[in-house]
N, C-alpha and C. Protein backbone atom coordinates (compact mmCIF):
# COMPACT_ATOMS: atom_id res chain seq x y z
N UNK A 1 0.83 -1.19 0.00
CA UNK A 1 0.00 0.00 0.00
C UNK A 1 0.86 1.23 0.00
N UNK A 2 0.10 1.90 -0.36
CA UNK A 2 1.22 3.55 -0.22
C UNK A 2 0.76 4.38 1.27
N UNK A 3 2.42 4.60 1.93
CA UNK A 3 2.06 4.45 3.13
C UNK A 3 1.61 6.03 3.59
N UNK A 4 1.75 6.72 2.40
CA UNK A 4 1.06 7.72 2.81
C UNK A 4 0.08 7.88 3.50
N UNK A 5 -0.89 7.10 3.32
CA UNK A 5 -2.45 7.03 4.15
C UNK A 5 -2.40 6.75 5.66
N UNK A 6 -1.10 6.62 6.26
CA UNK A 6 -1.02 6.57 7.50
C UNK A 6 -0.89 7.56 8.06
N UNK A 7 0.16 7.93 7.33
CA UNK A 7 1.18 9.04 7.71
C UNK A 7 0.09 10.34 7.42
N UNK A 8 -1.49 10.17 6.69
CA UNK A 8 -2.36 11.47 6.84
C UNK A 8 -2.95 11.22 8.12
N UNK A 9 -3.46 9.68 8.44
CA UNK A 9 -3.61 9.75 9.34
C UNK A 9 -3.16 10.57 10.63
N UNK A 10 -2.24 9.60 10.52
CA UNK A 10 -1.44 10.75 11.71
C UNK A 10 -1.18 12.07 11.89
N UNK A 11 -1.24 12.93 10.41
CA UNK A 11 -1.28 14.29 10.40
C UNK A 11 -2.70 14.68 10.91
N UNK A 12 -3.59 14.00 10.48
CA UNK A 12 -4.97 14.24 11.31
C UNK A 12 -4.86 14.70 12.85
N UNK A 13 -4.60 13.37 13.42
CA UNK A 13 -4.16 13.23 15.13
C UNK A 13 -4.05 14.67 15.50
N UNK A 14 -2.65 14.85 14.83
CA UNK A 14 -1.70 16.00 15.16
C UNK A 14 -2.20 17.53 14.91
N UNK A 15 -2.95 17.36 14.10
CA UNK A 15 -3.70 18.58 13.43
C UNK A 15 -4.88 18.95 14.36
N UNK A 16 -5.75 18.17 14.93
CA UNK A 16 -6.86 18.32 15.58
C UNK A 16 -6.11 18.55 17.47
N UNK A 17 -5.17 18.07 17.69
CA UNK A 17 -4.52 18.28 18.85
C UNK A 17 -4.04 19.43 19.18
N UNK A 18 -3.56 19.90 18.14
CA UNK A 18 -3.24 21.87 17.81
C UNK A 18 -4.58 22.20 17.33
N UNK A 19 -4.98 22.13 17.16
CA UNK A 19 -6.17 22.92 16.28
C UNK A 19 -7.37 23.50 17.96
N UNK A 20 -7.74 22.06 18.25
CA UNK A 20 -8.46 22.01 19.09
C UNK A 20 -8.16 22.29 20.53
N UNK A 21 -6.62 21.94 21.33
CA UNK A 21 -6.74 22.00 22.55
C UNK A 21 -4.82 22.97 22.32
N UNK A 22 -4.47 23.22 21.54
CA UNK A 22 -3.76 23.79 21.74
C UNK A 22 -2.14 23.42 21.64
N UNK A 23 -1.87 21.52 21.77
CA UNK A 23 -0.67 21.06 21.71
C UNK A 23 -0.56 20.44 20.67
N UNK A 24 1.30 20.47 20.91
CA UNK A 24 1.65 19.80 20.03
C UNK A 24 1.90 18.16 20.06
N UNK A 25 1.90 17.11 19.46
CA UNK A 25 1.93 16.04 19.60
C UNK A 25 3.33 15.18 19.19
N UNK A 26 4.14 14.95 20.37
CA UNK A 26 5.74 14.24 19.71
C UNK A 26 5.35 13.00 19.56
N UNK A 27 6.31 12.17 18.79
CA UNK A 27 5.87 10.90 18.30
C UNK A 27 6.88 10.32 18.60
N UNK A 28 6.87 9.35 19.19
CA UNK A 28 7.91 8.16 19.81
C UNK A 28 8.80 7.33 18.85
N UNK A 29 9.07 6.66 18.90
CA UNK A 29 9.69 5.51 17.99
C UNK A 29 8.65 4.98 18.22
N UNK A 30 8.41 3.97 16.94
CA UNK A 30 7.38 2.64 16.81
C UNK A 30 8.13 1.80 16.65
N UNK A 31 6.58 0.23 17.01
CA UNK A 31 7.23 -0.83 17.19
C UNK A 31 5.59 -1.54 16.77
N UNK A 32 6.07 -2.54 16.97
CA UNK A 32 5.26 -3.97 16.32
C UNK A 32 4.33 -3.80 17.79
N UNK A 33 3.09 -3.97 17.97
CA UNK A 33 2.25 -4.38 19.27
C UNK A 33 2.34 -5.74 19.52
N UNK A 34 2.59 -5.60 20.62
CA UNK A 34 2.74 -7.31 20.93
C UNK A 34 1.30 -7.46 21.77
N UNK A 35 0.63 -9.19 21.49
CA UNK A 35 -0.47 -9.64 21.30
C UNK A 35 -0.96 -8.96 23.10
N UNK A 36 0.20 -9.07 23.79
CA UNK A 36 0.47 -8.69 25.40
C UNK A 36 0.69 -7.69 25.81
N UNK A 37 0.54 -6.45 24.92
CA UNK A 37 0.79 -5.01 25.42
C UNK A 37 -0.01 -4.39 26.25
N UNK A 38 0.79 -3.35 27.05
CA UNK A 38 -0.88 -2.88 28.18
C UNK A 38 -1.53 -2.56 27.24
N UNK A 39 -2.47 -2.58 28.25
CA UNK A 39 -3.96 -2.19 27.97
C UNK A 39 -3.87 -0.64 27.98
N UNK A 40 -5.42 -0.51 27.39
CA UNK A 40 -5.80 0.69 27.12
C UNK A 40 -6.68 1.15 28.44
N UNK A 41 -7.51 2.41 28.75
CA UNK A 41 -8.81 2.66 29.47
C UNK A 41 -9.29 3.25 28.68
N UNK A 42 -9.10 4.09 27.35
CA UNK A 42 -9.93 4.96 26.64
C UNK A 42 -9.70 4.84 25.25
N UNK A 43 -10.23 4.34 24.36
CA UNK A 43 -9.82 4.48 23.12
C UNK A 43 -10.62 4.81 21.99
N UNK A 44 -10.38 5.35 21.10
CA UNK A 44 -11.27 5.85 19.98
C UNK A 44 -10.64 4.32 18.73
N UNK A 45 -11.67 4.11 17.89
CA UNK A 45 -11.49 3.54 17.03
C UNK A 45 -12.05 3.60 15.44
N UNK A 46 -11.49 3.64 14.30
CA UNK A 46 -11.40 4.31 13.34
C UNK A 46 -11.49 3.30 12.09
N UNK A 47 -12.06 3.09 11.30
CA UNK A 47 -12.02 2.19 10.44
C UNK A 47 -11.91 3.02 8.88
N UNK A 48 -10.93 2.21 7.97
CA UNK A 48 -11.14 2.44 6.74
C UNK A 48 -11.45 1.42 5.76
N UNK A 49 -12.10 2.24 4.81
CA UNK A 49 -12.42 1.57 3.57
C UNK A 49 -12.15 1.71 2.58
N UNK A 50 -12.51 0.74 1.40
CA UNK A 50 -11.91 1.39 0.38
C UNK A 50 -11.12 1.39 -0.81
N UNK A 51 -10.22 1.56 -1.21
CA UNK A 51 -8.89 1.23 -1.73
C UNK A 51 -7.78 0.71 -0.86
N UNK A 52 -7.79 0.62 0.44
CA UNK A 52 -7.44 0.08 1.63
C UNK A 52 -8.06 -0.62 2.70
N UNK A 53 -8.01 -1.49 3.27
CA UNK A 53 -8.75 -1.83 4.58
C UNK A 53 -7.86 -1.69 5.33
N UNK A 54 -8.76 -1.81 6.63
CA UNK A 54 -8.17 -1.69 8.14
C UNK A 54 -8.09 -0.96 8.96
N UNK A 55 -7.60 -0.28 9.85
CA UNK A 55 -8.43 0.21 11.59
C UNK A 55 -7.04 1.03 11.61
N UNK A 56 -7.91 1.56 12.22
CA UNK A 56 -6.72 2.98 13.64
C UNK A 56 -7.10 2.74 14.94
N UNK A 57 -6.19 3.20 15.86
CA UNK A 57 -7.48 3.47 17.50
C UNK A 57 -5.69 4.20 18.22
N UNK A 58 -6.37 5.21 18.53
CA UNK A 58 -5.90 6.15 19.53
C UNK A 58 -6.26 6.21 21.14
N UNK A 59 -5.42 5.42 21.77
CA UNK A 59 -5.52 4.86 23.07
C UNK A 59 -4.78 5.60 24.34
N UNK A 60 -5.73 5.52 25.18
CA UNK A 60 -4.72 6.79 26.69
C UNK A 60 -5.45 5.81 27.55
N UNK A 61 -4.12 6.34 28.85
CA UNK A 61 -5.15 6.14 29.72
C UNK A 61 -5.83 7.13 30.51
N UNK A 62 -6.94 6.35 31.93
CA UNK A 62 -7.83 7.18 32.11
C UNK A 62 -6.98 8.22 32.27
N UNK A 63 -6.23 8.58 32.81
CA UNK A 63 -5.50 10.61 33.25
C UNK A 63 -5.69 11.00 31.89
N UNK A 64 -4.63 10.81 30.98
CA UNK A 64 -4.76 11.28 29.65
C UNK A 64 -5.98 11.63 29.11
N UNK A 65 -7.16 10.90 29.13
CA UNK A 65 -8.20 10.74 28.81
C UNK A 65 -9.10 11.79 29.15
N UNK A 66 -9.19 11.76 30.88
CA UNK A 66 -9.53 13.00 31.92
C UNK A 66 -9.00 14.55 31.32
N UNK A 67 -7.47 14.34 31.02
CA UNK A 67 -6.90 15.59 31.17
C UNK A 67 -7.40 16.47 29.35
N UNK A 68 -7.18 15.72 28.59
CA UNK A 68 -8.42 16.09 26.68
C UNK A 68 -9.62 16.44 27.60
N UNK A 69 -10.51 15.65 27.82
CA UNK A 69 -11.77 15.97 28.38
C UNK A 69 -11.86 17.12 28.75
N UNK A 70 -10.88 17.47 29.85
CA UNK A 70 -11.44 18.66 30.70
C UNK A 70 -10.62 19.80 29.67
N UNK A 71 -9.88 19.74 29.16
CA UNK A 71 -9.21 21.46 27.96
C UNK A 71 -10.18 21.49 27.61
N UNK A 72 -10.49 20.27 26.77
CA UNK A 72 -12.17 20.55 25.98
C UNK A 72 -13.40 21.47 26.65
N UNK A 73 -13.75 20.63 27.95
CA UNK A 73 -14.90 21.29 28.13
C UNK A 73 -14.09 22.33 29.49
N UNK A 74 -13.10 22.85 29.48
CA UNK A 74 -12.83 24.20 30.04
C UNK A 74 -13.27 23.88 31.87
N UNK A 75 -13.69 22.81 32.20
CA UNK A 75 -13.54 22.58 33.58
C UNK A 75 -13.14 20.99 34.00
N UNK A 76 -12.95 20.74 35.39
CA UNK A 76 -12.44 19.36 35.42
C UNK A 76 -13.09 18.56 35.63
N UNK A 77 -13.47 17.26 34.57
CA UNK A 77 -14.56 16.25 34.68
C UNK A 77 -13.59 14.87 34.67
N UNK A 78 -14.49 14.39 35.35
CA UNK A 78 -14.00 12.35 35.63
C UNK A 78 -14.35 11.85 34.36
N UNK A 79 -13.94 10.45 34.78
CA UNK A 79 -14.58 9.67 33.70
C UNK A 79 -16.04 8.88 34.09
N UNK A 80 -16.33 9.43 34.85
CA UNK A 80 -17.93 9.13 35.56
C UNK A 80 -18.91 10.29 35.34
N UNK A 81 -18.37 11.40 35.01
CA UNK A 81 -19.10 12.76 34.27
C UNK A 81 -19.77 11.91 32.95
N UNK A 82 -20.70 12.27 33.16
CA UNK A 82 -21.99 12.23 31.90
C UNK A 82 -21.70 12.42 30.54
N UNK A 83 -20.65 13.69 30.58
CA UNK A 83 -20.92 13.72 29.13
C UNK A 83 -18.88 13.36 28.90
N UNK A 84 -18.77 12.54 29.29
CA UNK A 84 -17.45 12.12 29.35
C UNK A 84 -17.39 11.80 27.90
N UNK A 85 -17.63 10.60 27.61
CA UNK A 85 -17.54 9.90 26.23
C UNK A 85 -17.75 11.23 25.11
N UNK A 86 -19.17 11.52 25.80
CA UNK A 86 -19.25 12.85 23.99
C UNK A 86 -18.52 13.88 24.13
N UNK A 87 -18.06 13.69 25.06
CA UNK A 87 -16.49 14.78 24.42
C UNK A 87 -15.59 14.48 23.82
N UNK A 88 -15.10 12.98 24.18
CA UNK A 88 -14.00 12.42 23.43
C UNK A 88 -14.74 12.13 22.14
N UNK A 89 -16.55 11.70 21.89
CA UNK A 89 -16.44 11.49 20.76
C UNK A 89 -16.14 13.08 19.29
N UNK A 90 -16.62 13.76 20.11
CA UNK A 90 -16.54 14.92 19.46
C UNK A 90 -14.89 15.15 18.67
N UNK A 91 -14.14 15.02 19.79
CA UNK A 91 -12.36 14.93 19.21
C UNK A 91 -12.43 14.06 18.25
N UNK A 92 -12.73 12.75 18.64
CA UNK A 92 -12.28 11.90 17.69
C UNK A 92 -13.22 12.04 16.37
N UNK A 93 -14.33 12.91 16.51
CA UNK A 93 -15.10 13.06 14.80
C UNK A 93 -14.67 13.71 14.55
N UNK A 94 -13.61 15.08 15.15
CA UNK A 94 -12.74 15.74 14.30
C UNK A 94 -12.07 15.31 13.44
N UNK A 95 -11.00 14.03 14.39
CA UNK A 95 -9.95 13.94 14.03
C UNK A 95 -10.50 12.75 12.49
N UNK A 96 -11.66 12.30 12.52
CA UNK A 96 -12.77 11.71 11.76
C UNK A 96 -11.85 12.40 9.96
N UNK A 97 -13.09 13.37 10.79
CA UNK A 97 -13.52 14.63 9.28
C UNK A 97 -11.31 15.11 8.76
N UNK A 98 -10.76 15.19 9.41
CA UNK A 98 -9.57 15.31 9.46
C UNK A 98 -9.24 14.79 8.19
N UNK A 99 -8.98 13.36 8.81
CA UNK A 99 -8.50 12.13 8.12
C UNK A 99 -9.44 11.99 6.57
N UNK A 100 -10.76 12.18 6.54
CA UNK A 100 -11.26 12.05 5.80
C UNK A 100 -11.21 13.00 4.66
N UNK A 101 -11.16 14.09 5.09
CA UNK A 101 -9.95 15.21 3.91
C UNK A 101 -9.02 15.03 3.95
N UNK A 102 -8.10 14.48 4.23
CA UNK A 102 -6.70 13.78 3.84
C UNK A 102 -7.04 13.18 2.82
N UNK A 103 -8.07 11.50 3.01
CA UNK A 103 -7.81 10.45 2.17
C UNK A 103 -9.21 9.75 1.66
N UNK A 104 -9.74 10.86 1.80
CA UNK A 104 -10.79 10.82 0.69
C UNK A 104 -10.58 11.06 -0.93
N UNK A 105 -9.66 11.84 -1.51
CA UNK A 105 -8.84 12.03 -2.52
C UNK A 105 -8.32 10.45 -2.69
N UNK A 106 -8.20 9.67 -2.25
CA UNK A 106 -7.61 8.64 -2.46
C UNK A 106 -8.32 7.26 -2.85
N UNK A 107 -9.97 7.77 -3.00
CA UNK A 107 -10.49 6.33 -2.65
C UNK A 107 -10.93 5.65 -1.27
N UNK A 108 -10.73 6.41 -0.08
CA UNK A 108 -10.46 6.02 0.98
C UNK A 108 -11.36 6.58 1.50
N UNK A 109 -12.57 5.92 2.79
CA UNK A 109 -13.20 5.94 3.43
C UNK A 109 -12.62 6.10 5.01
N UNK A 110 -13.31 7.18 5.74
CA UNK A 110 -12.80 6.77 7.11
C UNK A 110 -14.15 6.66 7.91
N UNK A 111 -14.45 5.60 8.87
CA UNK A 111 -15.91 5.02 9.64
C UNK A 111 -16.46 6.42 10.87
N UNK A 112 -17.35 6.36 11.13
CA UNK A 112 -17.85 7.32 12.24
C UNK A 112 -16.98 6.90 13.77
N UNK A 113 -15.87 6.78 14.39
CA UNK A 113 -15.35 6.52 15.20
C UNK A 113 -16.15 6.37 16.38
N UNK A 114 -16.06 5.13 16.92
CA UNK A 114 -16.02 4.78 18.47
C UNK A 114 -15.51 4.95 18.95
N UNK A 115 -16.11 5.44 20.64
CA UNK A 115 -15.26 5.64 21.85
C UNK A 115 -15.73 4.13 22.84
N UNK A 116 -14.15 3.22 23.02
CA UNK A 116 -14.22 2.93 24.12
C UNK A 116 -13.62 2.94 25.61
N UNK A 117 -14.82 3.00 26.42
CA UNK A 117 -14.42 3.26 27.88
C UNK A 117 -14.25 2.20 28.70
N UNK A 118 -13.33 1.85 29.16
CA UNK A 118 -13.07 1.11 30.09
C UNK A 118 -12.10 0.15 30.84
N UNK A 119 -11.85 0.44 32.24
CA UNK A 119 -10.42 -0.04 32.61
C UNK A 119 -10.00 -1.41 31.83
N UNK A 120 -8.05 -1.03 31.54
CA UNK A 120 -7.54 -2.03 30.96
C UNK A 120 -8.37 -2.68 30.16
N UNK A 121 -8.83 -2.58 28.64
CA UNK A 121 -9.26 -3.52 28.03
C UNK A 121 -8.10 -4.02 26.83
N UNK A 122 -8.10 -4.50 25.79
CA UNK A 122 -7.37 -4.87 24.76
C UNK A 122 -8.28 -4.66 23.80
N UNK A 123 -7.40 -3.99 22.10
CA UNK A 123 -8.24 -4.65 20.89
C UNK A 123 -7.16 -5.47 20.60
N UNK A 124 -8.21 -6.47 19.84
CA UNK A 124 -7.45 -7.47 19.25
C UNK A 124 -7.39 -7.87 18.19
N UNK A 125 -6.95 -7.92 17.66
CA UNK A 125 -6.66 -7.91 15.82
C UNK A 125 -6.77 -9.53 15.43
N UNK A 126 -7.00 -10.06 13.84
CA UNK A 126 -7.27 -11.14 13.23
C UNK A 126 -5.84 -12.22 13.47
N UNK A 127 -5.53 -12.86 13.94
CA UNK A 127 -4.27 -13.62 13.67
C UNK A 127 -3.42 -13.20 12.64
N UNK A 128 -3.75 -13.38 11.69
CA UNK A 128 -3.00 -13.12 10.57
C UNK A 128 -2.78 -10.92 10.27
N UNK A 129 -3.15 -10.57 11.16
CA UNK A 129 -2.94 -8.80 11.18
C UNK A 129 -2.03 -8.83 12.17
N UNK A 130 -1.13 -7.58 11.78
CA UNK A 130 -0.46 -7.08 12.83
C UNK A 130 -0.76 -5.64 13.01
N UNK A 131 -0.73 -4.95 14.31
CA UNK A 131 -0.84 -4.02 14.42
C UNK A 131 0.66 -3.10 14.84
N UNK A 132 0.96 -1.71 14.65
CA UNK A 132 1.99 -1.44 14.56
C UNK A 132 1.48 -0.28 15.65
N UNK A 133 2.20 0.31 16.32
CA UNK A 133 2.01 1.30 17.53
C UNK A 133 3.09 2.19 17.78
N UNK A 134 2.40 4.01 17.68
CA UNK A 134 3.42 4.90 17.74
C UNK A 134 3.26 5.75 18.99
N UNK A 135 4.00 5.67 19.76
CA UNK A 135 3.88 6.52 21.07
C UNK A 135 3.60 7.78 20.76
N UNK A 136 2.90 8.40 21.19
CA UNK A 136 2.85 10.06 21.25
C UNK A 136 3.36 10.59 22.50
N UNK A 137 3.23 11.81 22.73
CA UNK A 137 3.09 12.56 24.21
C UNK A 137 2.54 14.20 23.64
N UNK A 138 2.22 14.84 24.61
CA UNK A 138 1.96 15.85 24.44
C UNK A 138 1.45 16.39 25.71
N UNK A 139 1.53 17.66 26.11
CA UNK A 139 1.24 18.28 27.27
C UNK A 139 0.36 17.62 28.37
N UNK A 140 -0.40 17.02 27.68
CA UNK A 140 -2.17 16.54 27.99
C UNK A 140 -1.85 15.03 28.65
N UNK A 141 -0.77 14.45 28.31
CA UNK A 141 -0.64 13.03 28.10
C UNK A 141 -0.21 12.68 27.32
N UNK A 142 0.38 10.94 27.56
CA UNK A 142 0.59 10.19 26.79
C UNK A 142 -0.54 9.20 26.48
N UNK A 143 -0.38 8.86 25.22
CA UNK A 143 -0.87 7.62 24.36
C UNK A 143 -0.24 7.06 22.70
N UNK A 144 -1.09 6.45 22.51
CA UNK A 144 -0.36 5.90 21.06
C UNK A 144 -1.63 6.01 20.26
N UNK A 145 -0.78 5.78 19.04
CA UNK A 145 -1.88 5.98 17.83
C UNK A 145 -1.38 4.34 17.10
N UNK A 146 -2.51 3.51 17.34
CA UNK A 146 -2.07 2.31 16.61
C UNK A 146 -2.93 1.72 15.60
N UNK A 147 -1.94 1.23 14.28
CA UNK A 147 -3.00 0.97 12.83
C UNK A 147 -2.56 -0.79 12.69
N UNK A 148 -3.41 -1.57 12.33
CA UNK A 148 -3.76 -2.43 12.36
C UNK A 148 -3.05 -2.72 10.53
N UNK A 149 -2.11 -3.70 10.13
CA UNK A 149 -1.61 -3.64 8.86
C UNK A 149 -2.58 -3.43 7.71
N UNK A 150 -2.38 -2.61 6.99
CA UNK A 150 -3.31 -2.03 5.88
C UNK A 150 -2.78 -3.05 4.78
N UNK A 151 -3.61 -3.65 4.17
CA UNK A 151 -2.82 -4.09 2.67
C UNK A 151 -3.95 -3.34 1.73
N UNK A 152 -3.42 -2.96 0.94
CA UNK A 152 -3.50 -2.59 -0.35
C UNK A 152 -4.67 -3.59 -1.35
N UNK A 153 -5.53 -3.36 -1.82
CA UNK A 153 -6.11 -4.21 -2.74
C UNK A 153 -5.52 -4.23 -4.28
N UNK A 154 -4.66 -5.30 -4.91
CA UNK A 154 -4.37 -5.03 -5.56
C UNK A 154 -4.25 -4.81 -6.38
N UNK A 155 -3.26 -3.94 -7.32
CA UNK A 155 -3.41 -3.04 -8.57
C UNK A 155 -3.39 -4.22 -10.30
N UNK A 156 -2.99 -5.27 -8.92
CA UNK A 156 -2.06 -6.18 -10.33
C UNK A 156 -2.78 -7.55 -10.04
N UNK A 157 -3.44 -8.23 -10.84
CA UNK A 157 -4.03 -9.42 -10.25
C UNK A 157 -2.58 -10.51 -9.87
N UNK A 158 -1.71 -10.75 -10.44
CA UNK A 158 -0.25 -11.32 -10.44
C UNK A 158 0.07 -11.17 -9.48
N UNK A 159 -0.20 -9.81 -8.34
CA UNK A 159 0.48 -9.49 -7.18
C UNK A 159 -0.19 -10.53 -6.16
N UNK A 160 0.57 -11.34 -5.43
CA UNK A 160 0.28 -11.91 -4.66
C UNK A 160 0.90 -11.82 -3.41
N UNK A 161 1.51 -10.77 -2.74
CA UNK A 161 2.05 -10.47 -2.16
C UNK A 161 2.48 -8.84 -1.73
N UNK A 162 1.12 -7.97 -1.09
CA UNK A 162 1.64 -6.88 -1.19
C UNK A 162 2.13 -6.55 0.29
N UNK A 163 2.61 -5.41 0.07
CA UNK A 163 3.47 -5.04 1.05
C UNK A 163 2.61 -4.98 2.44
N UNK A 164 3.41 -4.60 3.24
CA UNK A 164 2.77 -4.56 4.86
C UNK A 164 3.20 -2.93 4.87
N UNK A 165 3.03 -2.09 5.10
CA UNK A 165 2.96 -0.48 6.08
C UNK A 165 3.10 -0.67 7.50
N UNK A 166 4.18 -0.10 7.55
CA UNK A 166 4.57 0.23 8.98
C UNK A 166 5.35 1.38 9.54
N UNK A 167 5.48 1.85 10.61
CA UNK A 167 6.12 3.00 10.75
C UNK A 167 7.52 2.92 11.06
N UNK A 168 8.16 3.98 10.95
CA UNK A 168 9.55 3.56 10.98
C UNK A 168 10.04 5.14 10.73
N UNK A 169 11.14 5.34 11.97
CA UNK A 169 11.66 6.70 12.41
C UNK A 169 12.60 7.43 11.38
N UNK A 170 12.45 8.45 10.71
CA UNK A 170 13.30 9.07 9.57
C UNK A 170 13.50 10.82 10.37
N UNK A 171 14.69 11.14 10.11
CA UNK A 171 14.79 12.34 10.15
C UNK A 171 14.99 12.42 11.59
N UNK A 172 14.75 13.72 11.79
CA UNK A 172 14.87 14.44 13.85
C UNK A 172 14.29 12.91 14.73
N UNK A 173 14.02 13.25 15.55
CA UNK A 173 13.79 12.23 16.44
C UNK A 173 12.05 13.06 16.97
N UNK A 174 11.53 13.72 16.28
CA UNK A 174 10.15 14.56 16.46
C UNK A 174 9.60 14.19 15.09
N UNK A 175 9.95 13.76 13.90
CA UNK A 175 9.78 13.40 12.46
C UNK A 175 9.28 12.08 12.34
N UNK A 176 8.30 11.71 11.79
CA UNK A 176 8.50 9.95 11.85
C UNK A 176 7.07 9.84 10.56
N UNK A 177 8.18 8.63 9.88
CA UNK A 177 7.32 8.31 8.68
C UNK A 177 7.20 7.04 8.32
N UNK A 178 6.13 6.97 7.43
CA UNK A 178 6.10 5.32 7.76
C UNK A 178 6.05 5.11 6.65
N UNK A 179 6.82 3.99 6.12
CA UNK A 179 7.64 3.69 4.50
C UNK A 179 7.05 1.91 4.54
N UNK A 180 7.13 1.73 3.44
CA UNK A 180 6.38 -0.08 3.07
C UNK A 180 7.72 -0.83 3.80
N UNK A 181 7.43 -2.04 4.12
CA UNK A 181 8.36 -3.52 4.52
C UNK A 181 7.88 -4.22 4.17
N UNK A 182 9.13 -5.09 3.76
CA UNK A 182 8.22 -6.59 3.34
C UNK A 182 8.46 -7.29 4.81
N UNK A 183 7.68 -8.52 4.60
CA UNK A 183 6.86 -9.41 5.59
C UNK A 183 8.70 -9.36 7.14
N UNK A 184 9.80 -10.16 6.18
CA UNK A 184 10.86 -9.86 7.08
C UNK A 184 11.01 -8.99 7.68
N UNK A 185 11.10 -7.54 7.28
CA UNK A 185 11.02 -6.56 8.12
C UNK A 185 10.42 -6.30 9.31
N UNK A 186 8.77 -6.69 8.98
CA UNK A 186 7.76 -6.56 10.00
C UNK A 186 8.62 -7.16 11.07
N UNK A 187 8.85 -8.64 10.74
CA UNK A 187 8.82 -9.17 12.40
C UNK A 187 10.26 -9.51 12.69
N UNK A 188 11.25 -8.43 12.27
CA UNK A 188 12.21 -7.39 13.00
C UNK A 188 12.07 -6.16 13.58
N UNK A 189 10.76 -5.72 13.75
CA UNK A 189 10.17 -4.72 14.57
C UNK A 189 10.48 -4.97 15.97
N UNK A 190 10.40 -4.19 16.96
CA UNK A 190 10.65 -4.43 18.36
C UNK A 190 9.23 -4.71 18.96
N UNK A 191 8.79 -5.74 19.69
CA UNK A 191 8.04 -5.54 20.57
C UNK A 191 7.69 -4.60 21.80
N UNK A 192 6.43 -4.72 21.98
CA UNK A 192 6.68 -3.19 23.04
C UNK A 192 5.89 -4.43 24.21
């Protein structure tokens, strides 16, 4: 696949994080998710379609979660406040509509995003998917932004083998882009 469509993704993230609450968003080194990684408490989840398949989900925990919430709504709410979730869903239909002017030009669909709430859960991906995971941080908190391997539908009926997308650190150590690997590559990724 052309890994651009991640990498709008992620300009999405980053765009709605400045746009909306004011920060900026650094990006970690990535790594391969291992089937055993913590858990999440809050996560938005993102689906595409398309000329691509496959998922996003932007995961914090509860503080992180708490601390978006309350910039948003300008006072300090739990995650037992009422309108907890529709605040985060509100971010994440930004970061929605975002993505969807990115890679709508492309053929590419992005889904009405879910918010889920709740201590330590896991997503879990198909056996045969891997998911790849990029640390963020930013004033507000930490979390990650993790995409589930996109393949490409392909251009070539002959192709029987398309690439995997994954992220992978280029440039400053604040820069990070995510370029195709084949299958070896992937699982020389680091576990987290």
């Amino acid at each position: 696949m052309n890994v651009r469509y991640i990498n709008l993704f992620v300009d999405a993230v980053r765009s709605v994080f400045h746009e909306m609450m004011g920060v900026d968003v650094l990006l970690g080194s990535p790594h391969l998710r291992a089937k055993d990684s913590p858990p999440a408490d809050v996560s938005a989840i993102f689906g595409f379609t398309g000329d691509v398949t496959g998922s996003a989900a932007i995961c914090m925990s509860n503080r992180a979660a708490q601390t978006v919430a309350t910039k948003i709504h300008g006072a300090e709410i739990g995650v037992d406040y009422a309108a907890f979730g529709q605040i985060l869903s509100g971010v994440a239909g930004r970061i929605a509509e975002q993505a969807r002017l990115r890679l709508g030009g492309f053929g590419i669909a992005v889904s009405i995003p879910r918010i889920i709430v709740g201590e330590r859960h896991r997503i879990v991906e198909p056996n045969e998917t891997a998911a790849i995971s990029l640390p963020c941080d930013s004033p507000l908190g930490r979390f990650s932004i993790e995409a589930a391997v996109l393949r490409r539908h392909s251009e070539n009926a002959a192709e029987t083998k398309p690439p995997i997308a994954a992220i992978t650190a280029k440039g400053n150590k604040h820069a990070r882009e995510i370029t195709d690997l084949s299958l070896g590559e992937v699982d020389r990724l680091p576990l987290a």
